[in-house]
Protein backbone atom coordinates (compact mmCIF):
# COMPACT_ATOMS: atom_id res chain seq x y z
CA UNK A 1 124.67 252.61 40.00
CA UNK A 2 126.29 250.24 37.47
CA UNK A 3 125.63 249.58 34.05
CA UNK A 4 123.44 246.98 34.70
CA UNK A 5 121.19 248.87 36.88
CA UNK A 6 120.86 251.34 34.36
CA UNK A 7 119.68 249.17 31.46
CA UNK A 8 117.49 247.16 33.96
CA UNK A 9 115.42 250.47 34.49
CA UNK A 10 115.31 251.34 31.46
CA UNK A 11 113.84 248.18 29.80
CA UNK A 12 111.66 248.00 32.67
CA UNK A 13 110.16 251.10 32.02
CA UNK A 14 109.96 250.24 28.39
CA UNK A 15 107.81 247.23 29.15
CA UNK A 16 105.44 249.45 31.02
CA UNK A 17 105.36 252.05 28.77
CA UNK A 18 104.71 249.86 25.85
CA UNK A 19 102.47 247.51 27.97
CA UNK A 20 99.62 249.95 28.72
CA UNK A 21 99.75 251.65 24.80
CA UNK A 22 98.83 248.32 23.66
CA UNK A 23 95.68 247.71 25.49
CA UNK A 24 92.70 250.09 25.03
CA UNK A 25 91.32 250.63 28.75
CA UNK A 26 87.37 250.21 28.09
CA UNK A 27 84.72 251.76 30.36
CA UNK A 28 82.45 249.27 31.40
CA UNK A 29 78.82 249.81 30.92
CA UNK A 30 76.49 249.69 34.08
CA UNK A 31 73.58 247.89 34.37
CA UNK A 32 70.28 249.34 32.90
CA UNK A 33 66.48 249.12 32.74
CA UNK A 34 65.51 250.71 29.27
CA UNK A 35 62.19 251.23 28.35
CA UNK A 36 60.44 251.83 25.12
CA UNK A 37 57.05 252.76 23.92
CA UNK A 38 56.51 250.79 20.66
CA UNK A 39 52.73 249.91 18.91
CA UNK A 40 52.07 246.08 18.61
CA UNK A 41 49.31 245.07 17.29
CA UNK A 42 49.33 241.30 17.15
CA UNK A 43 51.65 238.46 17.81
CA UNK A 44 54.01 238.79 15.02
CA UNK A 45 54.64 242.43 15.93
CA UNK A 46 55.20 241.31 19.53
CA UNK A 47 57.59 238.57 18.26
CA UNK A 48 59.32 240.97 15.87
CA UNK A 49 59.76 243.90 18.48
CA UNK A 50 61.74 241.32 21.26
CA UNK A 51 63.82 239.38 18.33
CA UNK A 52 64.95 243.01 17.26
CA UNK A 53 67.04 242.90 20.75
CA UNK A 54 67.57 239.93 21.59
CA UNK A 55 71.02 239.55 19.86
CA UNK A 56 72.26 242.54 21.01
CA UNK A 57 75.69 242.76 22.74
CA UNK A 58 74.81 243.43 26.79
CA UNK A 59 71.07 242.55 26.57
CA UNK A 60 70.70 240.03 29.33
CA UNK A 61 66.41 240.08 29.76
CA UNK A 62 63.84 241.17 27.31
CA UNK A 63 60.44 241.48 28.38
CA UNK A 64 57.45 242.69 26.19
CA UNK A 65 54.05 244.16 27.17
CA UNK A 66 52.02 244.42 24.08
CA UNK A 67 48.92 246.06 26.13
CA UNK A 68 50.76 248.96 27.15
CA UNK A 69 52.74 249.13 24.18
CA UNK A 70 56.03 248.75 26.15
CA UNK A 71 59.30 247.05 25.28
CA UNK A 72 61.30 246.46 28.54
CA UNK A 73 65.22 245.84 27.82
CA UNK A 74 67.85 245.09 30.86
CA UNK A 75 71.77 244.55 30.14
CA UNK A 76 74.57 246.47 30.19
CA UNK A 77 73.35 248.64 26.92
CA UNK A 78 73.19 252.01 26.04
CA UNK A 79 69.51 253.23 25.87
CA UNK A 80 69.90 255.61 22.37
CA UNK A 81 71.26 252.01 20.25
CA UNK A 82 68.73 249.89 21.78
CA UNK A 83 66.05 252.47 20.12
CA UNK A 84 67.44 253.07 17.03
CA UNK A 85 67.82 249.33 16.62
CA UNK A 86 64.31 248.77 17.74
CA UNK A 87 63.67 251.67 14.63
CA UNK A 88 65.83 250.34 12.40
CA UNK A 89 64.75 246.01 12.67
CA UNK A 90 60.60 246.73 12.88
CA UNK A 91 60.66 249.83 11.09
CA UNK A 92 57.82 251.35 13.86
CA UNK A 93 57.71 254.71 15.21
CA UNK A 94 59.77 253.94 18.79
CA UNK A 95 60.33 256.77 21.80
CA UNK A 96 61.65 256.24 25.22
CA UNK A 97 59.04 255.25 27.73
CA UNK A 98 57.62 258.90 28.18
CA UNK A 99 54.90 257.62 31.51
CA UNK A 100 55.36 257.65 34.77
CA UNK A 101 52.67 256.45 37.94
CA UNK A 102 50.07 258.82 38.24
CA UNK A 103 51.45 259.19 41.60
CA UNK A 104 54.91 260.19 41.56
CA UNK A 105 53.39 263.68 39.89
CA UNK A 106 51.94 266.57 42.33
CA UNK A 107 49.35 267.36 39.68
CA UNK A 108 48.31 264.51 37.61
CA UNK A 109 45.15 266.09 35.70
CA UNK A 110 47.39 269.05 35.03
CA UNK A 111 47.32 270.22 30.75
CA UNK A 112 50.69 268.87 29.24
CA UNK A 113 50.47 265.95 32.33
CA UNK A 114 47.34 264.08 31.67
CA UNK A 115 47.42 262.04 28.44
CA UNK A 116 44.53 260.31 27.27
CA UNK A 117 46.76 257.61 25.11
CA UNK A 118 48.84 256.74 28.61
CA UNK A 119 48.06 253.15 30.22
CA UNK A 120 46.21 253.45 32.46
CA UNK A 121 47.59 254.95 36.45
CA UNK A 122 50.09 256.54 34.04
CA UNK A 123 50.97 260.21 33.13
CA UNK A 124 53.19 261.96 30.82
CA UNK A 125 56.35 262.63 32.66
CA UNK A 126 56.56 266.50 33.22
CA UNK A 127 58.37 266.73 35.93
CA UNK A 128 61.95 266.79 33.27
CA UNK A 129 59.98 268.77 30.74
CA UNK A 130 60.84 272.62 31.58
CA UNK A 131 57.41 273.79 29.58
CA UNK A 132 54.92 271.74 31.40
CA UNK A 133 56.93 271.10 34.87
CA UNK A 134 55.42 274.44 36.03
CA UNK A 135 51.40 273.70 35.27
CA UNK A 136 52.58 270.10 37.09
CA UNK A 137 53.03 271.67 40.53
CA UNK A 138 50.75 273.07 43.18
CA UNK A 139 51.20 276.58 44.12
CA UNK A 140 51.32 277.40 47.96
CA UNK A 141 47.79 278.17 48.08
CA UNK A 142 46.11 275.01 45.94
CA UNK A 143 48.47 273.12 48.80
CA UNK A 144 46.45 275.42 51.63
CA UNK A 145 42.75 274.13 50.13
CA UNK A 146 43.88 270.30 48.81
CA UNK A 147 45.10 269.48 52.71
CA UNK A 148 41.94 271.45 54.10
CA UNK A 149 39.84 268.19 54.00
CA UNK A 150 41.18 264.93 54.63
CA UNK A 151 40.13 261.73 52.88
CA UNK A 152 41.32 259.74 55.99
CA UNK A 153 38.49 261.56 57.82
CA UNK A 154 35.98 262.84 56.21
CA UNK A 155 34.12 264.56 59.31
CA UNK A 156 36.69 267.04 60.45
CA UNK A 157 37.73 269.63 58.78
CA UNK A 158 41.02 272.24 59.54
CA UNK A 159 38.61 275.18 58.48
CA UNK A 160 35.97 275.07 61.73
């Protein structure tokens, strides 16, 4: 190896060396739905909730629903800014969307489930909350007398 060779490799791996200290490698956001329980009571609280995101950095659509109370925000943004920004422009008491369809829960009408302030075919989502998860699902037996009867036919009847 001459001389050359040598100096070649070794400004070669300088370049890539200092190359890749230069640039910061960022990790790219994905794509979410965030969703936000906010109270609006007329238009000017409607108007005030969306312009609080719109200039956000990532925030591609913005969609408000001022009858359920719910701000709907999709981009490339990180849920926890988009709700202390929603906090911090209005000033309004703002929490993550806690509702999910009636549904999607085993026991809707279950205590710490069933919320009277919830739109309506809506719950309060138990299924992630450790204290209430447990009153949310059916035991082995309630599942024995709930699929006794069927509503598909009301005549027959797994007990006779």
């Amino acid at each position: 190896m001459g001389f050359l060779d040598s100096v070649s490799e070794l400004f070669d791996f300088d370049c890539y060396w200092h190359g890749h200290s230069s640039k910061k490698l960022k990790k790219r956001k994905q794509l979410q739905t965030v969703e936000i329980k906010v109270k609006m009571d007329c238009e000017g609280c409607e108007r005030r909730v969306k312009k609080s995101v719109e200039g956000m950095k990532g925030v591609t659509q913005v969609e408000v629903e001022p009858k359920l109370s719910k701000l709907t925000v999709i981009g490339y943004v990180d849920p926890r800014k988009v709700l202390e920004r929603v906090r911090h422009r209005t000033g309004k008491k703002a929490e993550l969307w806690p509702y999910v369809p009636y549904d999607v829960v085993p026991h809707p009408y279950a205590p710490g489930a069933y919320d009277r302030k919830a739109p309506p075919g809506y719950v309060r989502n138990v299924l992630d909350d450790p204290e209430y998860s447990s009153l949310a699902r059916a035991s082995s037996l309630e599942v024995k007398y709930t699929t006794a009867f069927s509503d598909e036919n009301p005549d027959a009847c797994v007990v006779m």
